[in-house]
C-alpha atoms as a PDB file:
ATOM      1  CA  UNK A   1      16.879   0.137  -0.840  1.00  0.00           C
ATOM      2  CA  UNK A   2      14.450   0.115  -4.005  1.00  0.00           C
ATOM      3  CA  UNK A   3      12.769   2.773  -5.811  1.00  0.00           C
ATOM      4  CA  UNK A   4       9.077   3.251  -5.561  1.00  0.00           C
ATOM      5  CA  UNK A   5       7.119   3.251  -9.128  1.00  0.00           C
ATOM      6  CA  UNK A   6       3.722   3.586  -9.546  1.00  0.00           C
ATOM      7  CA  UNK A   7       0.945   2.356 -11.676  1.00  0.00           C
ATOM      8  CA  UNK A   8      -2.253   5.442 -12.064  1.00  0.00           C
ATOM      9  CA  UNK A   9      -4.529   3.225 -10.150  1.00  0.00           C
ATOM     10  CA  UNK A  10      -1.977   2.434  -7.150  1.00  0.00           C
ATOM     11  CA  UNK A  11      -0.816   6.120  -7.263  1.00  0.00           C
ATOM     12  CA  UNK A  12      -4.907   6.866  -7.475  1.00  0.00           C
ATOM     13  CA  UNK A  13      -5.736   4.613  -4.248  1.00  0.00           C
ATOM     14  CA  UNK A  14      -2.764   5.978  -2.568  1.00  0.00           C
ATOM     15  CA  UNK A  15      -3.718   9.792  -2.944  1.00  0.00           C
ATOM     16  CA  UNK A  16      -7.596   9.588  -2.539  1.00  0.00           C
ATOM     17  CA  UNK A  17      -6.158   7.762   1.055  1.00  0.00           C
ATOM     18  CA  UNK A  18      -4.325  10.414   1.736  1.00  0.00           C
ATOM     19  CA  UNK A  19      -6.238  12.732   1.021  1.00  0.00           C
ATOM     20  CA  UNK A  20      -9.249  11.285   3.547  1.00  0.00           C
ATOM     21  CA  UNK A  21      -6.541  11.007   6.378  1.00  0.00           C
ATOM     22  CA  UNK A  22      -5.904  14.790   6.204  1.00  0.00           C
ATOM     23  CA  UNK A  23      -9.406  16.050   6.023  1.00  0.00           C
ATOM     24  CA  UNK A  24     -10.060  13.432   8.903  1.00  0.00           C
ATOM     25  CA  UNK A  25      -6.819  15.638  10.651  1.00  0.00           C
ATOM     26  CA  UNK A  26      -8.361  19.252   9.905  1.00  0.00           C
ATOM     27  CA  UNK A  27     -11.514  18.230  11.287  1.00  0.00           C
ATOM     28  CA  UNK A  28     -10.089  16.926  14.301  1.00  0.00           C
ATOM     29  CA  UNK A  29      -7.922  19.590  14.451  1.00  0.00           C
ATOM     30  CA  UNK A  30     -10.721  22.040  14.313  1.00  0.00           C
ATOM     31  CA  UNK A  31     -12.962  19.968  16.929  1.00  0.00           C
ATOM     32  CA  UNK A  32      -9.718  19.756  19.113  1.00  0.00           C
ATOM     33  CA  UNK A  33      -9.953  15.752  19.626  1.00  0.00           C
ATOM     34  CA  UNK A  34      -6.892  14.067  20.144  1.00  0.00           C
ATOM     35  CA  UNK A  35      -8.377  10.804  19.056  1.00  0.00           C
ATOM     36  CA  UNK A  36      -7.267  10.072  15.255  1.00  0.00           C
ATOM     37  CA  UNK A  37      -9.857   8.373  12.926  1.00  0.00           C
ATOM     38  CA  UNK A  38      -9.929   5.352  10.940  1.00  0.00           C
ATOM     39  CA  UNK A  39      -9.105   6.929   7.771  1.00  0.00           C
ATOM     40  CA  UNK A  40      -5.664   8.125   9.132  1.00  0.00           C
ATOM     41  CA  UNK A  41      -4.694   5.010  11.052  1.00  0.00           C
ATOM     42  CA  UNK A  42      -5.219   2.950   7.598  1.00  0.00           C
ATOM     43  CA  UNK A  43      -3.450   5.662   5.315  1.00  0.00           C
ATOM     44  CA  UNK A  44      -0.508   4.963   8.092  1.00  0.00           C
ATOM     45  CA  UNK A  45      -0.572   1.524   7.943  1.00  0.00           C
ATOM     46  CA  UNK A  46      -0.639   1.972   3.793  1.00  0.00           C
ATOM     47  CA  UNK A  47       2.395   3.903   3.873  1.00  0.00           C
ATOM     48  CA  UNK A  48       4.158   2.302   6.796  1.00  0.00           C
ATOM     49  CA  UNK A  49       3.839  -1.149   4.411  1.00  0.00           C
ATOM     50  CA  UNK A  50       5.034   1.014   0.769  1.00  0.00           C
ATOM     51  CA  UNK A  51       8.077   2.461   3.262  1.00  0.00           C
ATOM     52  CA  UNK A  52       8.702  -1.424   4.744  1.00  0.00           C
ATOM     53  CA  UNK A  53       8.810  -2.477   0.940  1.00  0.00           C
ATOM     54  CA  UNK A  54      11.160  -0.207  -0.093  1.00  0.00           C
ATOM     55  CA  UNK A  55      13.410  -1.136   2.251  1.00  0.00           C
ATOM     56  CA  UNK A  56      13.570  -4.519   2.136  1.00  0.00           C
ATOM     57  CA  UNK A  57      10.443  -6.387  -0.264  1.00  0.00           C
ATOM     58  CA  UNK A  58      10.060  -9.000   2.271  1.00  0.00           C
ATOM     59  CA  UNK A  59       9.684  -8.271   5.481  1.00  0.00           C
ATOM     60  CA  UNK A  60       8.103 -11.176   7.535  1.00  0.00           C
ATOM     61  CA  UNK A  61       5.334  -8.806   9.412  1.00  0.00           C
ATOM     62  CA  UNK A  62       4.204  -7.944   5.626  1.00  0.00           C
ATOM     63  CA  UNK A  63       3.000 -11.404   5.001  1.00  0.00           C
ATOM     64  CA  UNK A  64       4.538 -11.080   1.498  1.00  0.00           C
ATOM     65  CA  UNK A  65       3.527 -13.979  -0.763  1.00  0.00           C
ATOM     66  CA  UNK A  66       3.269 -14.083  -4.416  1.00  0.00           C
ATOM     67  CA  UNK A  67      -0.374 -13.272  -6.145  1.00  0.00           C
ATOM     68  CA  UNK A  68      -1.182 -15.428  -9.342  1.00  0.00           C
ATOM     69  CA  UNK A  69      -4.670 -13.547 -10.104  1.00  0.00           C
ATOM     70  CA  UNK A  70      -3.111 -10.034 -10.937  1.00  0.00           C
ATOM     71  CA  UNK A  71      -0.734  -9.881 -14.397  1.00  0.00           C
ATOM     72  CA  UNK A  72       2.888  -8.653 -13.855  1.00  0.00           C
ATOM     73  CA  UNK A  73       2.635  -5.145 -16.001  1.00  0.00           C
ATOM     74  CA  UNK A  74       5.917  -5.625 -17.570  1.00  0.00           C
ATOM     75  CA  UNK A  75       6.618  -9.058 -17.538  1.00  0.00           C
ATOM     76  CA  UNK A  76       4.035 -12.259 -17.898  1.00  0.00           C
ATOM     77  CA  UNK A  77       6.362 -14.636 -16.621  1.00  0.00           C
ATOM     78  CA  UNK A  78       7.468 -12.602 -13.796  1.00  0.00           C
ATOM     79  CA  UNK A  79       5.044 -12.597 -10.763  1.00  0.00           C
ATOM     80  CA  UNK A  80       3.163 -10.322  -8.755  1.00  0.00           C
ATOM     81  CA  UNK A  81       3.341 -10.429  -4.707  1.00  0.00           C
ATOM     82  CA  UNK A  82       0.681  -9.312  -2.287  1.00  0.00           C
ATOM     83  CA  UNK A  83       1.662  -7.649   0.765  1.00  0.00           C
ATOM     84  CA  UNK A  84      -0.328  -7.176   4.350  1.00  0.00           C
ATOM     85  CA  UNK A  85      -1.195  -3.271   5.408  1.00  0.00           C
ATOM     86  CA  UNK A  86      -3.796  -4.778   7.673  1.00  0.00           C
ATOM     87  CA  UNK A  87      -4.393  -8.247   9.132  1.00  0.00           C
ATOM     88  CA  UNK A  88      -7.351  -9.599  11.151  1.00  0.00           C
ATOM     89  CA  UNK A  89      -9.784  -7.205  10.090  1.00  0.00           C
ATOM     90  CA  UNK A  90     -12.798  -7.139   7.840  1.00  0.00           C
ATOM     91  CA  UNK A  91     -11.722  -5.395   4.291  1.00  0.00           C
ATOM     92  CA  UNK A  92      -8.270  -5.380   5.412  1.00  0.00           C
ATOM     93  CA  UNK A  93      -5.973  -3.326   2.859  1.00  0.00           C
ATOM     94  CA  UNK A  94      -3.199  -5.194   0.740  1.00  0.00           C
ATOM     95  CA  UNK A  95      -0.581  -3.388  -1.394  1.00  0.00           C
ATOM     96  CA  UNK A  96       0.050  -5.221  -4.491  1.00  0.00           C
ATOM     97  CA  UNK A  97       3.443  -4.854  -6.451  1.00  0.00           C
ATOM     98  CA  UNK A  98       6.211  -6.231  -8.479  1.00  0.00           C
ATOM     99  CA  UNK A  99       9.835  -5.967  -9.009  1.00  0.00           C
ATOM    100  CA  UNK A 100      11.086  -3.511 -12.241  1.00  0.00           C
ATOM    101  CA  UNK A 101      10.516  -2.186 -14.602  1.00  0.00           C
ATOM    102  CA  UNK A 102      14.281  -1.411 -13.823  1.00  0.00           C
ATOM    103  CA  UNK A 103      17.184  -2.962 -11.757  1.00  0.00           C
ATOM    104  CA  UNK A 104      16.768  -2.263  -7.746  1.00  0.00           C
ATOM    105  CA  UNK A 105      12.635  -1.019  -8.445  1.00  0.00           C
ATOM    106  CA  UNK A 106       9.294  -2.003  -7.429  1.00  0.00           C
ATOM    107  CA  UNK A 107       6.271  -0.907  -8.302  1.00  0.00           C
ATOM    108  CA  UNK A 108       2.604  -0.421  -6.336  1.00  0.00           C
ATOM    109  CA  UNK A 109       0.620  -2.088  -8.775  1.00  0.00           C
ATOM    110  CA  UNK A 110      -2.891  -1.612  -6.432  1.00  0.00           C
ATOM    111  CA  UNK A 111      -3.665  -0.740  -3.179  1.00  0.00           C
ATOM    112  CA  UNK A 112      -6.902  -2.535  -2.398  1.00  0.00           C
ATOM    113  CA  UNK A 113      -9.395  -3.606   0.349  1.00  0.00           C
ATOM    114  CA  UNK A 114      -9.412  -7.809   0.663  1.00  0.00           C
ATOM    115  CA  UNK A 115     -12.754  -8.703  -0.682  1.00  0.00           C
END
């Protein structure tokens, strides 16, 4: 099992997500829908992937692969690895990361829509 770190802009994404998935809840608490909205069914999809990664960085349904157009924060030789919250969808979300900065740690480097 690894540690989650996080950069600001990963820890950022991952609030302002969260943060649209439980307004979405109150209102559809309020409106008594059972339904749940887009907004919470991609900020569980988000956090189902961070929880996948922490237990194991490389679980096959992630799609892990490494990224070569986003800078390792610690290290320049070490590499950066994308990772699948959504697949076959337009603007599907990826959760970028990398291992450290210490033994048996990742860190969320973004948490992005695929342009």
């Amino acid at each position: 099992m690894f540690t989650v770190k996080w950069t600001p802009e990963a820890a950022g994404a991952y609030n302002a997500l969260r943060e649209k998935a439980s307004r979405s809840v109150k209102a559809r608490t309020k409106k008594s829908q059972r339904k749940s909205s887009q907004a919470e069914g991609l900020f569980k999809q988000v956090h189902t992937t961070i929880d996948l990664l922490r237990n194991s960085p490389r679980p096959p349904g992630l799609n892990t692969h490494e990224y070569a157009s986003i800078a390792n924060p610690f290290d320049d030789k070490k590499k950066v690895s994308e990772a699948y919250a959504q697949n076959n969808t337009p603007g599907a979300y990826r959760v970028f990361w990398c291992y450290g900065p210490g033994a048996k740690e990742i860190t969320i480097i973004a948490i992005t829509a695929h342009p």
